[in-house]
Protein backbone atom coordinates (compact mmCIF):
# COMPACT_ATOMS: atom_id res chain seq x y z
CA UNK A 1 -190.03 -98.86 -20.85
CA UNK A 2 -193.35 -98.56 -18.99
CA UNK A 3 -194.76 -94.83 -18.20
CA UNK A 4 -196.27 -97.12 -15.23
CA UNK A 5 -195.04 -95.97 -11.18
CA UNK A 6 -193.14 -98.09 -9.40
CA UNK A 7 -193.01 -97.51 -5.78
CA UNK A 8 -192.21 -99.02 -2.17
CA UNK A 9 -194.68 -100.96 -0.80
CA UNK A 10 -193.01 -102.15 2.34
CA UNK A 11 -189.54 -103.01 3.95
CA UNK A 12 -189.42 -106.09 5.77
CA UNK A 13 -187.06 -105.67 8.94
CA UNK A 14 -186.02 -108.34 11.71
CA UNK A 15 -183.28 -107.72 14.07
CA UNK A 16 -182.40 -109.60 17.28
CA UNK A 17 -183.71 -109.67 20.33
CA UNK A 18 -180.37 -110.17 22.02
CA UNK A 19 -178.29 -106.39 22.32
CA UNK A 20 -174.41 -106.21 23.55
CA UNK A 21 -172.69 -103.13 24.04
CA UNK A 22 -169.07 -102.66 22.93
CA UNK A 23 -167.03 -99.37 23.40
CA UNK A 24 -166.51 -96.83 20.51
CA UNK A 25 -162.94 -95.32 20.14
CA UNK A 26 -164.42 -92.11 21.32
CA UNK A 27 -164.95 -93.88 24.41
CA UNK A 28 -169.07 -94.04 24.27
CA UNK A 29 -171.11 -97.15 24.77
CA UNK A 30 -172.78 -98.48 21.49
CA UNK A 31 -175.75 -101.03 22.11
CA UNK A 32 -176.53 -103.17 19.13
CA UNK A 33 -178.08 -106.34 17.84
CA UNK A 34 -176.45 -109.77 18.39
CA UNK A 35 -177.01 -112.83 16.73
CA UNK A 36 -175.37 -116.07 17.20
CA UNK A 37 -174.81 -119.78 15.57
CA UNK A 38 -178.40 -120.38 16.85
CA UNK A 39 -180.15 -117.33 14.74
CA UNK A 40 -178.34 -117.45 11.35
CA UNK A 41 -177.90 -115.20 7.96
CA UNK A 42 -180.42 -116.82 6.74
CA UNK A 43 -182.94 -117.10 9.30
CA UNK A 44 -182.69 -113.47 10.04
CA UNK A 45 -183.41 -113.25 6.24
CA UNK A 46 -186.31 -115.53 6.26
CA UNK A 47 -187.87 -113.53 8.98
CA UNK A 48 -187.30 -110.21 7.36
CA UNK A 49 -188.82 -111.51 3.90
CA UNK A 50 -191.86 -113.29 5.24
CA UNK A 51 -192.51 -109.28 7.56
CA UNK A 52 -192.46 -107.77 4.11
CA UNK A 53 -194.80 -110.19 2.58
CA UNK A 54 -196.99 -110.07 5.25
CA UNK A 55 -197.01 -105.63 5.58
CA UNK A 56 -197.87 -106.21 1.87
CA UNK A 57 -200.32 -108.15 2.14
CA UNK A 58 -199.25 -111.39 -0.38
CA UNK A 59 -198.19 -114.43 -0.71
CA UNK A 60 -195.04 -116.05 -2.04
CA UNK A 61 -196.58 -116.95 -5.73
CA UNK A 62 -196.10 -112.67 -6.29
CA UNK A 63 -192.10 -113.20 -5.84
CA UNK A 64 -190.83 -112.97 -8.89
CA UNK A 65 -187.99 -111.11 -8.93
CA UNK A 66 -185.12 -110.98 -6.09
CA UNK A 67 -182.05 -109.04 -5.67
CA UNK A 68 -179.91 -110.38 -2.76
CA UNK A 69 -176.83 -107.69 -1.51
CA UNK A 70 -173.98 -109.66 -0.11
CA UNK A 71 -172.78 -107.92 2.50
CA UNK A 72 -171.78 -110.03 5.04
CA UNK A 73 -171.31 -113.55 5.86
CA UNK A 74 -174.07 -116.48 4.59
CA UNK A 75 -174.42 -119.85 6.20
CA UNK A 76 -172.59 -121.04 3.82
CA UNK A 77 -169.29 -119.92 1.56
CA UNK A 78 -169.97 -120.30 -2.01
CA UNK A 79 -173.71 -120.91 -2.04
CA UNK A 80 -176.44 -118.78 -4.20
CA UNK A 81 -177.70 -117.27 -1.44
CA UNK A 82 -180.53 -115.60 -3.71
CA UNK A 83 -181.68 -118.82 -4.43
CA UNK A 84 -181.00 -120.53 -0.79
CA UNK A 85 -183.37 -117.72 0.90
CA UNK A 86 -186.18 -118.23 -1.83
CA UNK A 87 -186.11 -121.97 -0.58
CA UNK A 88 -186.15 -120.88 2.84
CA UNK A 89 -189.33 -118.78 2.37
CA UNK A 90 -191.29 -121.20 -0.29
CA UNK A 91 -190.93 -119.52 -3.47
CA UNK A 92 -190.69 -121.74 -6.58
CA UNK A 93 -189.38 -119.99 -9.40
CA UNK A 94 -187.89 -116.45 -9.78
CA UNK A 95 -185.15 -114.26 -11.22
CA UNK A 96 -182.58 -114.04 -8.75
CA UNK A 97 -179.56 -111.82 -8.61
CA UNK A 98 -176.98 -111.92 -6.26
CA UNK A 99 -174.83 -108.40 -5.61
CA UNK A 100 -171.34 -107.73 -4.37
CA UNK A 101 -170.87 -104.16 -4.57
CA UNK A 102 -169.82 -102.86 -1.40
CA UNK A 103 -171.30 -102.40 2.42
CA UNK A 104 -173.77 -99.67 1.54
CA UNK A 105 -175.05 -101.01 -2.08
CA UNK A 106 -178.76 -101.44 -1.39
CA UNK A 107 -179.70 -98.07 -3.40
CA UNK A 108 -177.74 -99.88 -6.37
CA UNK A 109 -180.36 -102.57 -5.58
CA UNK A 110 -183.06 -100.57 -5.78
CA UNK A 111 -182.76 -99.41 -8.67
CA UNK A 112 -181.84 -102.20 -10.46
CA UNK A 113 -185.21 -103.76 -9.03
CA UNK A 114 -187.27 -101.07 -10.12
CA UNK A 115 -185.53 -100.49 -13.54
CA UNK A 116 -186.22 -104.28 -14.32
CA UNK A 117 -189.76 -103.62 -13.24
CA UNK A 118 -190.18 -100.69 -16.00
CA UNK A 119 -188.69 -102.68 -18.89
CA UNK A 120 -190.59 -106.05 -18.21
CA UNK A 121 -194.27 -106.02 -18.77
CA UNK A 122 -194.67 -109.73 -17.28
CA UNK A 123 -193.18 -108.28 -13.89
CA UNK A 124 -195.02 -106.57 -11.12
CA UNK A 125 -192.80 -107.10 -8.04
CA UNK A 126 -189.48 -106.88 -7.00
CA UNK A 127 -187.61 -107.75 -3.81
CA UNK A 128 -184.55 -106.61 -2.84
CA UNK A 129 -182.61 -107.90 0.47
CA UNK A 130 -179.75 -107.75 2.66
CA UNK A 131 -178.55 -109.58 5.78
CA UNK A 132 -175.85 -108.50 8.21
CA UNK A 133 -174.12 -111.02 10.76
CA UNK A 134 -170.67 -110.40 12.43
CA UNK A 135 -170.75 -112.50 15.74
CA UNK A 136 -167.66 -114.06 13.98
CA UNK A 137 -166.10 -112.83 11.55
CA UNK A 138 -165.31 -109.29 12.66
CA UNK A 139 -162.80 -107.68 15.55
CA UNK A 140 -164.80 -107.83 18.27
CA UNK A 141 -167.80 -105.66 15.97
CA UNK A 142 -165.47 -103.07 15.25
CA UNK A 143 -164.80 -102.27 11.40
CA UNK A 144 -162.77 -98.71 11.77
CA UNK A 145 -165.18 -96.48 13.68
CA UNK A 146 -168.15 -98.20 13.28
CA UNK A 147 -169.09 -100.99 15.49
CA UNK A 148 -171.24 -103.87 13.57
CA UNK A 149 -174.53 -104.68 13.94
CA UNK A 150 -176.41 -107.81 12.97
CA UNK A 151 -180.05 -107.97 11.34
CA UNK A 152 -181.60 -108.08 7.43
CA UNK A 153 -184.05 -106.34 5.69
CA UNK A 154 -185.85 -106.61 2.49
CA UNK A 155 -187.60 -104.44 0.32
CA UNK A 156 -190.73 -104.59 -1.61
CA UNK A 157 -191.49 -102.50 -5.01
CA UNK A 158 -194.41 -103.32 -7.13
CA UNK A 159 -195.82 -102.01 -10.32
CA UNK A 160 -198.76 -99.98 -10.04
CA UNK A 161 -197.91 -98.50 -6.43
CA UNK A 162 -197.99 -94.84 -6.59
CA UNK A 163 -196.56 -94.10 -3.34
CA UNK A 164 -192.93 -94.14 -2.13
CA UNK A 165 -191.51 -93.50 -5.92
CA UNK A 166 -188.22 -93.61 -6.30
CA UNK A 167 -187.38 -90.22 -8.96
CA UNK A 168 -183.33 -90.44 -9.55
CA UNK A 169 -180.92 -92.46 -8.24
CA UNK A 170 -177.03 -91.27 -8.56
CA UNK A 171 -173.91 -92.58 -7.50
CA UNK A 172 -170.18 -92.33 -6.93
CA UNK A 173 -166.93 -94.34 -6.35
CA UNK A 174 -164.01 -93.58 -4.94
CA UNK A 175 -161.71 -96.08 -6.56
CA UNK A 176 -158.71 -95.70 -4.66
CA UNK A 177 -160.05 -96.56 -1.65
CA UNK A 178 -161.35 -100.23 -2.83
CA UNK A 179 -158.46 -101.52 0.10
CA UNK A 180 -159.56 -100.57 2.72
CA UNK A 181 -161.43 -102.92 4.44
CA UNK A 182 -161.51 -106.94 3.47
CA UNK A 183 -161.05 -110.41 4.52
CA UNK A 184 -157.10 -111.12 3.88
CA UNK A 185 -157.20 -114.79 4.40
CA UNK A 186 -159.53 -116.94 2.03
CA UNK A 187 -158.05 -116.03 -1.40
CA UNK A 188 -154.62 -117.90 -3.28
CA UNK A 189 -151.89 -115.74 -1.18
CA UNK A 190 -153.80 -116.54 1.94
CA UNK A 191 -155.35 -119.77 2.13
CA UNK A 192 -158.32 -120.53 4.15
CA UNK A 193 -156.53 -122.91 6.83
CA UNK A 194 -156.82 -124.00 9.88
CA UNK A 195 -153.89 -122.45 11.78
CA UNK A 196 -155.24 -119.37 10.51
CA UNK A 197 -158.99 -119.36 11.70
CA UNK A 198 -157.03 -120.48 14.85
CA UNK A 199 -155.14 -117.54 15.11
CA UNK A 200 -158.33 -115.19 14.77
CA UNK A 201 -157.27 -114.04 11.22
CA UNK A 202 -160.56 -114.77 9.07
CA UNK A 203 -162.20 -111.42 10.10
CA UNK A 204 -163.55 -108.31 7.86
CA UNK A 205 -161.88 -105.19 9.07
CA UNK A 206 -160.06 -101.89 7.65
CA UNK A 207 -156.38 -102.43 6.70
CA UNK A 208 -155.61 -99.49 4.96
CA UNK A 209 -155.74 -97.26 8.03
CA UNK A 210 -154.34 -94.40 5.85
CA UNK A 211 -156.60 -94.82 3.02
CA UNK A 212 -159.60 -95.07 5.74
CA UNK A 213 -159.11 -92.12 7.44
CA UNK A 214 -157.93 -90.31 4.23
CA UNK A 215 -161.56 -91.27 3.38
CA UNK A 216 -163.03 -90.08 6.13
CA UNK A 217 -162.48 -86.58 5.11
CA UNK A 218 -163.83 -86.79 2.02
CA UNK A 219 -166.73 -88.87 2.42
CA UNK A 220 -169.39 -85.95 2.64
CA UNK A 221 -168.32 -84.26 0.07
CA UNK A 222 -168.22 -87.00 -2.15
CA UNK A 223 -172.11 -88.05 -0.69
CA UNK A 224 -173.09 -84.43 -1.35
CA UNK A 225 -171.90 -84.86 -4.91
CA UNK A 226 -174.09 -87.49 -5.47
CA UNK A 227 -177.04 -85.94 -3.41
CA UNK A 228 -176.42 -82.70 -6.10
CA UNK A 229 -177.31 -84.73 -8.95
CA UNK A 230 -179.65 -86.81 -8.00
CA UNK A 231 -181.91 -83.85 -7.04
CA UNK A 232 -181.16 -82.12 -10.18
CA UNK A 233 -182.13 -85.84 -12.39
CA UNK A 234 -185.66 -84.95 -9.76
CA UNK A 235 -185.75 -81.64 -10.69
CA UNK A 236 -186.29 -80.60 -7.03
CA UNK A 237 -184.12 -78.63 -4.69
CA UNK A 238 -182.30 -79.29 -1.78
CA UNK A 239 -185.00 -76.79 -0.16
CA UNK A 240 -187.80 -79.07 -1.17
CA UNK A 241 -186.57 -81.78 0.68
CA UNK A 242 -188.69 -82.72 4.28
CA UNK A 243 -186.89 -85.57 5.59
CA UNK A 244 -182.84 -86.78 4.87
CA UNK A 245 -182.17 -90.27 5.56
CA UNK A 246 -179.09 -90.67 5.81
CA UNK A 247 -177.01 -94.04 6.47
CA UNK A 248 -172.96 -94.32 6.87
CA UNK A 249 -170.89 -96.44 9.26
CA UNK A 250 -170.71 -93.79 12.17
CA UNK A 251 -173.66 -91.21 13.20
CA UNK A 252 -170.90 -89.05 13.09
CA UNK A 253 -170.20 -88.88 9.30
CA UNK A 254 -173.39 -88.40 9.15
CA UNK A 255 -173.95 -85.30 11.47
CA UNK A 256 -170.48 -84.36 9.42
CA UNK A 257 -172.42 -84.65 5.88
CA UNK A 258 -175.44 -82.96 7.43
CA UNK A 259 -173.55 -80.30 9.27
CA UNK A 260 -171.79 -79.41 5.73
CA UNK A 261 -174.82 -79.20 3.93
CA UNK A 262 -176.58 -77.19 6.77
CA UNK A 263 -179.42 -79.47 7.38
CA UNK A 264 -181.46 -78.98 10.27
CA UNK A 265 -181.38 -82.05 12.82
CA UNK A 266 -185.27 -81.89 12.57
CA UNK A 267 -184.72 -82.84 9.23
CA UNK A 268 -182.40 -86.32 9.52
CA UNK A 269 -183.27 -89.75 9.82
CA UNK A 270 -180.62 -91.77 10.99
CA UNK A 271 -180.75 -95.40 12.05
CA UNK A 272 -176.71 -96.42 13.13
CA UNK A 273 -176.82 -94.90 16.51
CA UNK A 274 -179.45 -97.58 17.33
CA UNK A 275 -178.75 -100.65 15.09
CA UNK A 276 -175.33 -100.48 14.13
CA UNK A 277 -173.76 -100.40 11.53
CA UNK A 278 -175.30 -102.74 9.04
CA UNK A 279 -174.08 -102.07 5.45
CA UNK A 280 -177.15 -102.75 2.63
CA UNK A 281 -179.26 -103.82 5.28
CA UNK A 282 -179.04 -101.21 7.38
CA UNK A 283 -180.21 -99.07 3.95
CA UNK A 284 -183.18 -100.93 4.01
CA UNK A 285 -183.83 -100.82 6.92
CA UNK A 286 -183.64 -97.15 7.10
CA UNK A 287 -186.28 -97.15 4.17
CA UNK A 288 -188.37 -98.86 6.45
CA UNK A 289 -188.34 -96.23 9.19
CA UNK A 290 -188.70 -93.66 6.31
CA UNK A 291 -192.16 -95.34 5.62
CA UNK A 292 -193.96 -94.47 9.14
CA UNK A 293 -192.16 -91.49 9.86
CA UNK A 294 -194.25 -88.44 11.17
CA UNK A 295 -192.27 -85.96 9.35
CA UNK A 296 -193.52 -86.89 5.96
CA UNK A 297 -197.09 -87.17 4.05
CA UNK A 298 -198.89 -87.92 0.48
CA UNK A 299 -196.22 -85.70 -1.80
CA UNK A 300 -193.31 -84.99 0.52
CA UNK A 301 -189.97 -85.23 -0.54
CA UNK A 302 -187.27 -87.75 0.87
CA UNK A 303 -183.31 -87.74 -0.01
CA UNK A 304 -181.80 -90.40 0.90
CA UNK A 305 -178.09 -90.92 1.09
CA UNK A 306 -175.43 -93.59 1.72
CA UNK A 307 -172.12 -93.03 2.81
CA UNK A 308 -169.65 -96.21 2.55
CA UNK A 309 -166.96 -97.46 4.60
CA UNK A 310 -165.01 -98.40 1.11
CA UNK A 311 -165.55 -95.14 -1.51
CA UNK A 312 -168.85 -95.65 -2.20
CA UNK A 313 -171.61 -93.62 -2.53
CA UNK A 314 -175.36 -93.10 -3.55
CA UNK A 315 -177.88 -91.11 -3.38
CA UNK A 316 -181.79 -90.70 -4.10
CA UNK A 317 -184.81 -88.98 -4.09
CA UNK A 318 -188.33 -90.37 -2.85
CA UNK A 319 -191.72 -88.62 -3.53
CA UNK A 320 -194.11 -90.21 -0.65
């Protein structure tokens, strides 16, 4: 493994244009990003890819190595949608990977990028990405408390780049919870037919109302296990820290995590309240505000956290 840093070089982001607002169940207005048949997975994808080439300053012939995090719906069912994207933005031949690990996996992304980036010496960059679209396939945007937003991100990390190193990443899952929220119709009990996309029932949303709100109140103290040892793997302290980004479903949970931990609002960085929710993509896409905030500078230290709708959680720690 190379002694060589690894760090973030940029965060390609594209949302839409086009904002609706739709009613929380606490009976506040929630603007967020719409995209339709006309701007697709993919082409939200494509745009956020060729913004991080282009804050990076390269061309395609430095992909070679790309992590997709399938979140959400594709263009397409079944298709590699590593590979599809790489066709869509001109990139011959690369290591793909395609993820399925939850709504709030990007971190696990991350760090498998930048762990494949200190083992092989023929690889300098990485890319990880994520694209959100719900116009569709959800109840009306809402998935519990959280009403979903569309957009993508993707991530750049090259060899060599000091800045923006990732120290320690940790992690933890909540097993139990893996039922809460899914698609019930597409699998053998269900079949994918017609009468049922008729009736409105091919849509990702919570079904384990118990389990969810079970969850609910034990989500930051599950994300502040996580945060624990990920700053001691850093060998920081909580105290050290200048800026928390922290991404869950709800800005709630998150004010809830923060509140627990008694971090000051002047500290937090949190992106939900005006994008949505957006699972992996909304992760990176929080990076990306990370990288131009005001609050930080050359040797600052960044936590961030991910709270997930389904029992999972990760945290890390950033040294600018």
């Amino acid at each position: 493994m190379t002694n060589i840093p690894v760090g973030l070089k940029s965060v390609g982001v594209f949302t839409p244009a086009v904002k609706k607002e739709y009613s929380l169940p606490d009976g506040t207005v929630q603007a967020v990003g719409t995209a339709d048949h006309h701007l697709t997975t993919f082409m939200m994808a494509e745009q956020a890819f060729n913004d991080s080439l282009q804050k990076s300053q390269i061309d395609t012939s430095h992909v070679e190595h790309f992590v997709y995090m399938n979140d959400s719906f594709a263009d397409h069912l079944y298709l590699m949608n590593s590979r599809s994207l790489l066709n869509r933005v001109g990139v011959n031949r690369a290591v793909t990977y395609n993820m399925y690990q939850g709504g709030n996996s990007s971190l696990l992304g991350c760090k498998f990028a930048i762990d494949h980036l200190k083992v092989n010496p023929e690889v300098t960059h990485s890319f990880v990405g994520a694209s959100s679209h719900w116009e569709y396939h959800s109840e009306n945007r809402a998935l519990g408390d959280a009403i979903l937003g569309d957009g993508a991100a993707v991530a750049h990390f090259e060899k060599g780049h000091e800045d923006f190193q990732f120290l320690s990443f940790a992690s933890k899952t909540l097993g139990k919870y893996n039922d809460i929220n899914y698609l019930a119709i597409g699998g053998y009990r269900h079949p994918l037919v017609e009468e049922n996309i008729k009736n409105g029932e091919f849509v990702f949303k919570v079904h384990n109302k118990e389990n969810y709100h079970e969850l609910q109140g034990l989500a930051a103290s599950a994300a502040a296990e996580t945060l624990a040892k990920a700053l001691l793997k850093a060998k920081t302290e909580i105290s050290a820290i200048d800026l928390f980004v922290l991404h869950s479903h709800t800005a709630s949970l998150s004010s809830q995590f923060a509140g627990q931990l008694q971090i000051p609002k002047a500290k937090v960085l949190e992106t939900v309240t005006d994008h949505g929710y957006m699972g992996s993509a909304g992760t990176l896409l929080a990076l990306d505000k990370m990288m131009i905030d005001s609050r930080i500078d050359k040797g600052s230290y960044v936590a961030v956290v991910s709270l997930g709708v389904d029992g999972n959680f990760s945290s890390s720690i950033v040294k600018v």
